[in-house]
Protein backbone atom coordinates (compact mmCIF):
# COMPACT_ATOMS: atom_id res chain seq x y z
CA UNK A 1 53.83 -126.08 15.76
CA UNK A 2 53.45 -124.66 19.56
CA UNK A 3 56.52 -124.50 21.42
CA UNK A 4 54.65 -126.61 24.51
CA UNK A 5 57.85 -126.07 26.90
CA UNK A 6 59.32 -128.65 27.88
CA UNK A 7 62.85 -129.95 27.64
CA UNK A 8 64.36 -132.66 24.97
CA UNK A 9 64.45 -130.40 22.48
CA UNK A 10 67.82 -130.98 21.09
CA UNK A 11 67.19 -131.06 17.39
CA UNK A 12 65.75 -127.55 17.91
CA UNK A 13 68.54 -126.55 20.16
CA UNK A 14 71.10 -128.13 17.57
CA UNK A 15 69.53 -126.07 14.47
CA UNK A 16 69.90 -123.21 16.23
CA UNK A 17 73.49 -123.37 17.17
CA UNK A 18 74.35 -125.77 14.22
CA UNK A 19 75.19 -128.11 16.36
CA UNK A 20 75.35 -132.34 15.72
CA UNK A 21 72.32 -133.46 17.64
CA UNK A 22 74.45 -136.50 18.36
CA UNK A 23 76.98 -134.42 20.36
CA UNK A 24 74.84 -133.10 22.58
CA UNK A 25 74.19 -134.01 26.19
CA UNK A 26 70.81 -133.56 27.08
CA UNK A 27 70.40 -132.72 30.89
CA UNK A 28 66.66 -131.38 30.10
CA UNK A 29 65.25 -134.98 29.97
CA UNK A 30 65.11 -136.49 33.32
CA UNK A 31 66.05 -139.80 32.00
CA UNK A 32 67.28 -143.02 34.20
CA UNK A 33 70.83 -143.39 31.86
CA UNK A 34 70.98 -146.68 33.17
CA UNK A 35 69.33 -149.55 30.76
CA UNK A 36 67.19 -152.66 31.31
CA UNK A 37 69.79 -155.98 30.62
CA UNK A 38 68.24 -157.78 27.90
CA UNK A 39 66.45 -154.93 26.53
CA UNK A 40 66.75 -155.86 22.76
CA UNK A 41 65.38 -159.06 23.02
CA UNK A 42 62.31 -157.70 24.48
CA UNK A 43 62.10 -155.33 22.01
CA UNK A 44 62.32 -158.11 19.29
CA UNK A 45 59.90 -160.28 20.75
CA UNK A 46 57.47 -157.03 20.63
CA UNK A 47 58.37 -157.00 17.30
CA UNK A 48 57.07 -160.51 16.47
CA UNK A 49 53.90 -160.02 18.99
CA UNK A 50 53.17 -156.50 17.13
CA UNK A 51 51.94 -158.65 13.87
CA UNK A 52 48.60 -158.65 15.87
CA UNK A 53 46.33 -156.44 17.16
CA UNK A 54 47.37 -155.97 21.57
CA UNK A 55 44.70 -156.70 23.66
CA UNK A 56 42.19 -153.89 24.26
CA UNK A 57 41.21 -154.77 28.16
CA UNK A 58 45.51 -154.84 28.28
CA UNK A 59 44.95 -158.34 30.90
CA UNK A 60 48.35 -158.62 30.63
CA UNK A 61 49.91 -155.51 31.22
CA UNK A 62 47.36 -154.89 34.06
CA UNK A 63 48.15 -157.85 35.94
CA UNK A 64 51.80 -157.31 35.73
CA UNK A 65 51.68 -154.05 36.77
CA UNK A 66 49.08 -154.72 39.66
CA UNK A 67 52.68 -157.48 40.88
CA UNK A 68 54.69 -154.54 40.86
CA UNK A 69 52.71 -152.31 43.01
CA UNK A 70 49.83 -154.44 44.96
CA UNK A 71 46.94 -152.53 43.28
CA UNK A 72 44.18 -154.83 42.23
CA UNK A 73 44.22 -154.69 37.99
CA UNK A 74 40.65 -153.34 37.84
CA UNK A 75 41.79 -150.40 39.97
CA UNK A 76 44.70 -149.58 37.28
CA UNK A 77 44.21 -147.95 33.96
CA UNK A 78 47.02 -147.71 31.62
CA UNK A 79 47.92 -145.33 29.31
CA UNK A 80 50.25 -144.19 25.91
CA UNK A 81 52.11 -142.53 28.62
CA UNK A 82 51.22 -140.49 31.96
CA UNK A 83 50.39 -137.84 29.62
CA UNK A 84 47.59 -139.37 27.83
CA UNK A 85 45.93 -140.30 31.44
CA UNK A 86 46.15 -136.78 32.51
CA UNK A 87 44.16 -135.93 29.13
CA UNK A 88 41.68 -138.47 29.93
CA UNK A 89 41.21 -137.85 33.58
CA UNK A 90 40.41 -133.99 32.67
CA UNK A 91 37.24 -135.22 30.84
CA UNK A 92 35.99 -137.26 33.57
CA UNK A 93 36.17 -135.22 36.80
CA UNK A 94 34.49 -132.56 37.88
CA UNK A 95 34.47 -128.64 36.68
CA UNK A 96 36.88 -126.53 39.18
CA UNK A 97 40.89 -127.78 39.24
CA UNK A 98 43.20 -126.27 41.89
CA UNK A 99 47.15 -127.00 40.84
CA UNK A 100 49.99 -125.82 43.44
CA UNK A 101 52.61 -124.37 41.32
CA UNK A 102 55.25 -124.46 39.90
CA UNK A 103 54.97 -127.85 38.32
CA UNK A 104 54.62 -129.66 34.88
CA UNK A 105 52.51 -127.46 32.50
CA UNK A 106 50.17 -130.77 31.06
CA UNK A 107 47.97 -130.32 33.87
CA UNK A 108 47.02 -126.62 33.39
CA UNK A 109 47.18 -127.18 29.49
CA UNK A 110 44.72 -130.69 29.84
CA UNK A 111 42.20 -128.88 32.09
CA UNK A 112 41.84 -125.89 30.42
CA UNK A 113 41.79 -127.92 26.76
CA UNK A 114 38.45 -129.55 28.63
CA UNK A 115 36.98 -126.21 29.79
CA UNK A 116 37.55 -126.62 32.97
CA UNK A 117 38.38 -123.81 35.82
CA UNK A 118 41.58 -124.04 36.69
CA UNK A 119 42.64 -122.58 40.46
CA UNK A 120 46.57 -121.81 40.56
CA UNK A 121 47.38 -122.37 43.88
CA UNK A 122 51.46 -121.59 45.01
CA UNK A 123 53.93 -123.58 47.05
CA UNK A 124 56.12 -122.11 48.92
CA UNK A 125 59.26 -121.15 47.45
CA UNK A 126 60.96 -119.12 50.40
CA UNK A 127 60.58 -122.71 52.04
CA UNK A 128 61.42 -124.95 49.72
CA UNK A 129 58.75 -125.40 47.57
CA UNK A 130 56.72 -126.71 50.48
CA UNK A 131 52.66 -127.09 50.67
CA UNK A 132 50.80 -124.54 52.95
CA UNK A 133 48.34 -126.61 54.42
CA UNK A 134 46.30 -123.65 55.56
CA UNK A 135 45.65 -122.10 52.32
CA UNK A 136 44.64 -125.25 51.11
CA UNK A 137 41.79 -125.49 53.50
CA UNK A 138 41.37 -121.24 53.41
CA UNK A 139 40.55 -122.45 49.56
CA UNK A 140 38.88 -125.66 49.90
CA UNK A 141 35.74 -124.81 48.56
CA UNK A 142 36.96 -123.09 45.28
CA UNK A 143 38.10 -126.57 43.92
CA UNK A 144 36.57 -130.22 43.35
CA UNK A 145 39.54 -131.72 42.97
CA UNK A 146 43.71 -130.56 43.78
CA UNK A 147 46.63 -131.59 41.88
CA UNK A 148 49.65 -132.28 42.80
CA UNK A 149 53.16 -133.57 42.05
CA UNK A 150 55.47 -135.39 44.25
CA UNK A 151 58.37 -135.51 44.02
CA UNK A 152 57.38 -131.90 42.55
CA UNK A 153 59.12 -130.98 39.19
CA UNK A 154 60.70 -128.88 39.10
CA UNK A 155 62.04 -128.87 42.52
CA UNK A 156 62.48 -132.84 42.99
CA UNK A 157 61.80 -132.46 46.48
CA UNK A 158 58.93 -135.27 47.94
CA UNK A 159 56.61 -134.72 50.53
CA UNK A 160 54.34 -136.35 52.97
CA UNK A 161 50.82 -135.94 51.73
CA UNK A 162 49.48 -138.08 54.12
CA UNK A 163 47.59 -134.90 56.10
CA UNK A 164 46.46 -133.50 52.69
CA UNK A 165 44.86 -136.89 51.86
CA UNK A 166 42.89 -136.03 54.88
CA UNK A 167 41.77 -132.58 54.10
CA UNK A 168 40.88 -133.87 50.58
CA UNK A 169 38.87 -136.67 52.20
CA UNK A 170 37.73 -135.02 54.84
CA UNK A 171 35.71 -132.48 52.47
CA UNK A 172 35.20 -134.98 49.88
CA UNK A 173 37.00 -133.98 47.17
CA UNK A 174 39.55 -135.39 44.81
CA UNK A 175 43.29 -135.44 45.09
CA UNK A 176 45.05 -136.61 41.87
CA UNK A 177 49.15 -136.85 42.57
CA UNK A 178 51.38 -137.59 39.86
CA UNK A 179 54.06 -140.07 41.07
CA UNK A 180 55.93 -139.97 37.97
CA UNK A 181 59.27 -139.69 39.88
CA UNK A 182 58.65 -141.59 42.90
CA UNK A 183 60.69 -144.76 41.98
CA UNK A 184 64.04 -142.41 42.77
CA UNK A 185 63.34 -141.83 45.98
CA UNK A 186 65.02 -143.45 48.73
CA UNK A 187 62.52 -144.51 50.83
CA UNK A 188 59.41 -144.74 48.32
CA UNK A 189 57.45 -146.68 50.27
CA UNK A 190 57.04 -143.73 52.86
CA UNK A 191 56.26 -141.58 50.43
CA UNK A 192 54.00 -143.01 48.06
CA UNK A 193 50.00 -143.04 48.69
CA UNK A 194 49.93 -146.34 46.65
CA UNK A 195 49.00 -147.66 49.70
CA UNK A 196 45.76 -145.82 50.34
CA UNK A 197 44.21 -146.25 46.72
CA UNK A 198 42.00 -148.86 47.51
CA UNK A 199 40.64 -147.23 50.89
CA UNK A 200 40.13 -143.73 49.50
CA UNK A 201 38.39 -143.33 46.04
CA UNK A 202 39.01 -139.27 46.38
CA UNK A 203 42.63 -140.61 45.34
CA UNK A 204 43.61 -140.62 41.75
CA UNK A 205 47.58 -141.58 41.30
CA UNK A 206 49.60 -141.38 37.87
CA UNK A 207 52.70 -143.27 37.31
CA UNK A 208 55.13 -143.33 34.27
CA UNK A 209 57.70 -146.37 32.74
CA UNK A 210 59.13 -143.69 31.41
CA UNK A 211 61.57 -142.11 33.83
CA UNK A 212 62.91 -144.80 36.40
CA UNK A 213 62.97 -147.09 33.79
CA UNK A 214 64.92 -144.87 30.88
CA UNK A 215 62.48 -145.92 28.06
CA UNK A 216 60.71 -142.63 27.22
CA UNK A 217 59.86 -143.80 23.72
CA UNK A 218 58.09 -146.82 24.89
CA UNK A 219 54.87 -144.45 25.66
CA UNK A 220 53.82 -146.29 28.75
CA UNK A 221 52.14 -144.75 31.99
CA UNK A 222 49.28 -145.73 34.42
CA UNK A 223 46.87 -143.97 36.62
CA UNK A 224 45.44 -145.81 39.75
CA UNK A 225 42.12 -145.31 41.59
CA UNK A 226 39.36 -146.87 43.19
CA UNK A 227 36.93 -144.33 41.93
CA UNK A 228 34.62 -146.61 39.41
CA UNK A 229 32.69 -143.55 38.72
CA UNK A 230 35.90 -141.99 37.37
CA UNK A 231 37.53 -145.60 35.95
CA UNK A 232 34.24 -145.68 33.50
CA UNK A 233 34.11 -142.30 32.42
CA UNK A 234 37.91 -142.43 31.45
CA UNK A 235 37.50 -145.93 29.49
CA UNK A 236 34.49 -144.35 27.87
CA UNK A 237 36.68 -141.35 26.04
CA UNK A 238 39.55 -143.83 25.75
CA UNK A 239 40.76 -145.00 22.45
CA UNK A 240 41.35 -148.80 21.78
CA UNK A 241 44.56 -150.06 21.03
CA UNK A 242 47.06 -146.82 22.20
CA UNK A 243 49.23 -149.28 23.89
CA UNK A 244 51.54 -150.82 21.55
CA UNK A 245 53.11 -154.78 22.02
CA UNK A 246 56.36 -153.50 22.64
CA UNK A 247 55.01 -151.85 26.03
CA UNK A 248 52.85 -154.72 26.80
CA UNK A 249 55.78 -157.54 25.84
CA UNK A 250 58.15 -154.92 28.04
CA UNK A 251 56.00 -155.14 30.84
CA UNK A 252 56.76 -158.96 31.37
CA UNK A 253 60.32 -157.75 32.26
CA UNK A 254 61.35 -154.45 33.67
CA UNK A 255 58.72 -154.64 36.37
CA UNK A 256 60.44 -157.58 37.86
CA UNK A 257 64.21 -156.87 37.52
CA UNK A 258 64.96 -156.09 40.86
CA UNK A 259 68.38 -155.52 40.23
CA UNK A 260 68.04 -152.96 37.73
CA UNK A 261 65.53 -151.18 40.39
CA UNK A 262 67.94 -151.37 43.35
CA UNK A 263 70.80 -150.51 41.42
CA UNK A 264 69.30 -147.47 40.13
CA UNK A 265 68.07 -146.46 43.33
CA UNK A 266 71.33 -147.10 45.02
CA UNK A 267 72.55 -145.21 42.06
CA UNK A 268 70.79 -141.87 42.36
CA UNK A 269 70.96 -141.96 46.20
CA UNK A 270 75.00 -141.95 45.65
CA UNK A 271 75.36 -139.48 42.62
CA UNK A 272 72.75 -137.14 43.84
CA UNK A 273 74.90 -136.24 46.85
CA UNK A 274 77.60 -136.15 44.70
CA UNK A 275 75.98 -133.56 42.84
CA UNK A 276 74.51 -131.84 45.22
CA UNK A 277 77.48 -131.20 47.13
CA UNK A 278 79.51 -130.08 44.09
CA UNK A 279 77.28 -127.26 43.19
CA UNK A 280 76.24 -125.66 46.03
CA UNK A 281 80.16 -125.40 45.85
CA UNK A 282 79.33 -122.50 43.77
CA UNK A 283 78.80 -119.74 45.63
CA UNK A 284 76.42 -117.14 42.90
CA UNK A 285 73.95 -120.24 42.79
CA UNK A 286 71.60 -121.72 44.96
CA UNK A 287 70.89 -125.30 44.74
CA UNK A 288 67.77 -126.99 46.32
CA UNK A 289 67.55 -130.27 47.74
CA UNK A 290 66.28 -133.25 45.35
CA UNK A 291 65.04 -136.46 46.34
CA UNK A 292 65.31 -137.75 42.64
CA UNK A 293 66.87 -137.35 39.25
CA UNK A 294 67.17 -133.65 38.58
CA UNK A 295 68.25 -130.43 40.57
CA UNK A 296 66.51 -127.03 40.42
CA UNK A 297 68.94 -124.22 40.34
CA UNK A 298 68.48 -120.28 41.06
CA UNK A 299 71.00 -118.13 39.64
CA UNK A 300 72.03 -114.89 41.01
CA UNK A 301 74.28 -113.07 38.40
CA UNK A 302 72.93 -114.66 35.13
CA UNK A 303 69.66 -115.39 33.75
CA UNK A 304 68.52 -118.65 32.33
CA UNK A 305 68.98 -118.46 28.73
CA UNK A 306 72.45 -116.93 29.31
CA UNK A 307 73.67 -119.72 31.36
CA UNK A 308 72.01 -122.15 28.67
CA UNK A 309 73.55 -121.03 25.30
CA UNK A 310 77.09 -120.17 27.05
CA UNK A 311 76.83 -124.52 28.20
CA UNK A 312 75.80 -125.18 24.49
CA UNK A 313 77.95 -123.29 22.97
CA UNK A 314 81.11 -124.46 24.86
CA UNK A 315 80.43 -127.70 26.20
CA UNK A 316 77.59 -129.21 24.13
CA UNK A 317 75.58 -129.56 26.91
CA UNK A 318 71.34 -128.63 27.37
CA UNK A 319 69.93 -128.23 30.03
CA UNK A 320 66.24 -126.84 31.28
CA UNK A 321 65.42 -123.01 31.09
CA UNK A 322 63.53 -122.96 34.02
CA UNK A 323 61.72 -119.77 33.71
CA UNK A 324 58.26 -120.64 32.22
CA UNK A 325 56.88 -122.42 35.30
CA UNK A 326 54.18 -120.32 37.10
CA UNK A 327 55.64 -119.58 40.21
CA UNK A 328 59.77 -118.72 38.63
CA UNK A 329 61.22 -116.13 36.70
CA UNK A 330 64.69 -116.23 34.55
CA UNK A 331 66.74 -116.86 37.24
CA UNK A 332 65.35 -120.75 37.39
CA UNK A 333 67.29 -123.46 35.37
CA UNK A 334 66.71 -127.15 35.82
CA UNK A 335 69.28 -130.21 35.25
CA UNK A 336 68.74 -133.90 35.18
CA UNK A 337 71.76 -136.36 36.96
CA UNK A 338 72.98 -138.58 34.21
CA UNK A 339 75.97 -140.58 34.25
CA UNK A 340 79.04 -139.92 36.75
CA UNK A 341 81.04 -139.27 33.72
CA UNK A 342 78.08 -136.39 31.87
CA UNK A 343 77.66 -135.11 35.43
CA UNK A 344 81.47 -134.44 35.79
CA UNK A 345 81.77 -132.71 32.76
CA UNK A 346 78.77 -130.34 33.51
CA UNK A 347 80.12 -129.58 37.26
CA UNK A 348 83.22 -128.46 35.04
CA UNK A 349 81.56 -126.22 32.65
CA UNK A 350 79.41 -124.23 34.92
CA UNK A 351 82.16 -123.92 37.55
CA UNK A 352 83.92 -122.51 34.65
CA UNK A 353 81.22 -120.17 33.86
CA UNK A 354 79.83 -119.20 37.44
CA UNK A 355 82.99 -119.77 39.33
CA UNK A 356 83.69 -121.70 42.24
């Protein structure tokens, strides 16, 4: 099977090193370690509710969603994750993709899988990671649509998009942001283009359960748009049924526990400067800013792989070999913030190994 590059792969990882799966932290996954109260009994009741088919307009899951974020429910399409809406929204726009790199490699992978012509575009990494404005109007009319993600992974940093959205609009063309991590930032609301979905149908926004809400195996993500051109091409390749009952029965929930949401975001605001301030303790790294639940990392003596079999091997601990984003070399490793306790013990470890 292709190695598609991601991180989470600690059975691999564990094989390798002959290693207990069990006993390894995984700081690839950029997984909220805090969990939903109640979360069993939701996952029961799904249980009982998955002895029948889930409802293939998803009504339910639509209109809960469309509470949490004041988007109208026809204007939200939901998915068997964010990933399977970034498959879908590659058959349904138009030929020529620009991406600003380095990000997540679905979006490259999805558009060329669809023939389409994809446009690698670069942010700035002398300025941390941040969008050149001018080259994307020097380039505007190589692309029909630009994607971006914000906060970017794998630099976590978030940006104000707000005078992109005009260029894109301005030339009529379509700007597609994934928003996957936008729950951990601390003020979301002045971030997020949420807000402009229903005025601007070049605007195409993906969201994820996954992350904030620690419940990667659920399989749950959205995309958002006023676009009904787009809304009917993607619910004409979409397959019935790919949301399962334990999704649509979660949805009643996690959406509306608003102390699970502040507490996490009161969480990662704390442990993030935490975090931040102990490694850029360590002087043969540099550490760049992060407004949400993982740091990007540039090494100066050691290369990535190094630095991630000498933290297996004596700590049991993964993290993300940066290196295969377009845009970073072997220098580039990624780590997620998990508990207070996890991050300690990985502050430990690579002070150990990189020195202080």
């Amino acid at each position: 099977m292709k190695d598609l590059g991601h991180g989470a792969n600690v059975e691999q990882m564990a094989r390798m090193y002959n290693k207990n799966p069990k006993d390894i932290i995984d700081f690839s996954s950029n997984i909220n370690p805090n969990v939903i109260q109640g979360l069993e009994e939701y996952i029961l009741e799904g249980l009982q509710e998955s002895r029948s088919y889930p409802d293939i307009k998803y009504t339910n899951l639509r209109n809960n969603i469309s509470q949490y974020i004041d988007v109208r429910p026809e204007f939200i399409i939901p998915g068997n994750g964010a990933t399977e809406i970034i498959y879908l929204l590659m058959k349904s726009i138009d030929k020529r993709i620009a991406i600003l790199n380095p990000t997540f490699s679905e979006y490259e992978r999805s558009a060329r899988l669809n023939n389409l012509d994809v446009i690698n575009l670069n942010l700035d990494e002398s300025n941390e990671f941040e969008i050149d404005l001018n080259n994307i109007k020097e380039n505007i009319n190589k692309f029909d649509s630009l994607f971006v993600c914000n906060p970017n992974n794998p630099n976590g940093k978030v940006k104000n998009l707000e005078k992109l959205l005009d260029i894109i609009v301005d030339n009529n063309k379509l700007l597609i942001v994934d928003e996957t991590f936008m729950e951990f930032v601390e003020e979301e609301e002045k971030y997020s283009l949420v807000k402009y979905v229903e005025k601007y149908p070049n605007l195409f926004i993906l969201k994820a359960v996954t992350k904030f809400f620690g419940l990667p195996g659920i399989r749950l993500g959205y995309g958002l748009t006023s676009n009904n051109d787009i809304i009917e091409k993607i619910y004409n390749y979409k397959e019935p049924w790919t949301i399962n009952s334990f999704a649509d029965t979660l949805s009643n929930y996690i959406f509306k526990d608003q102390k699970y949401i502040e507490d996490s975001k009161e969480y990662y605001i704390d442990e993030r400067n935490f975090m931040l301030s102990e490694l850029k303790s360590i002087n043969s790294i540099h550490v760049y800013d992060t407004d949400t639940n993982f740091i990007l990392i540039r090494l100066n003596d050691k290369r990535a792989m190094e630095i991630k079999v000498e933290l297996l091997r004596e700590g049991n601990i993964l993290i993300r070999d940066a290196s295969n984003f377009i845009g970073l070399d072997d220098r580039y490793i990624r780590i997620a913030i998990k508990s207070h306790k996890e991050n300690e013990l990985l502050i430990r470890h690579m002070k150990k190994l990189l020195g202080d």
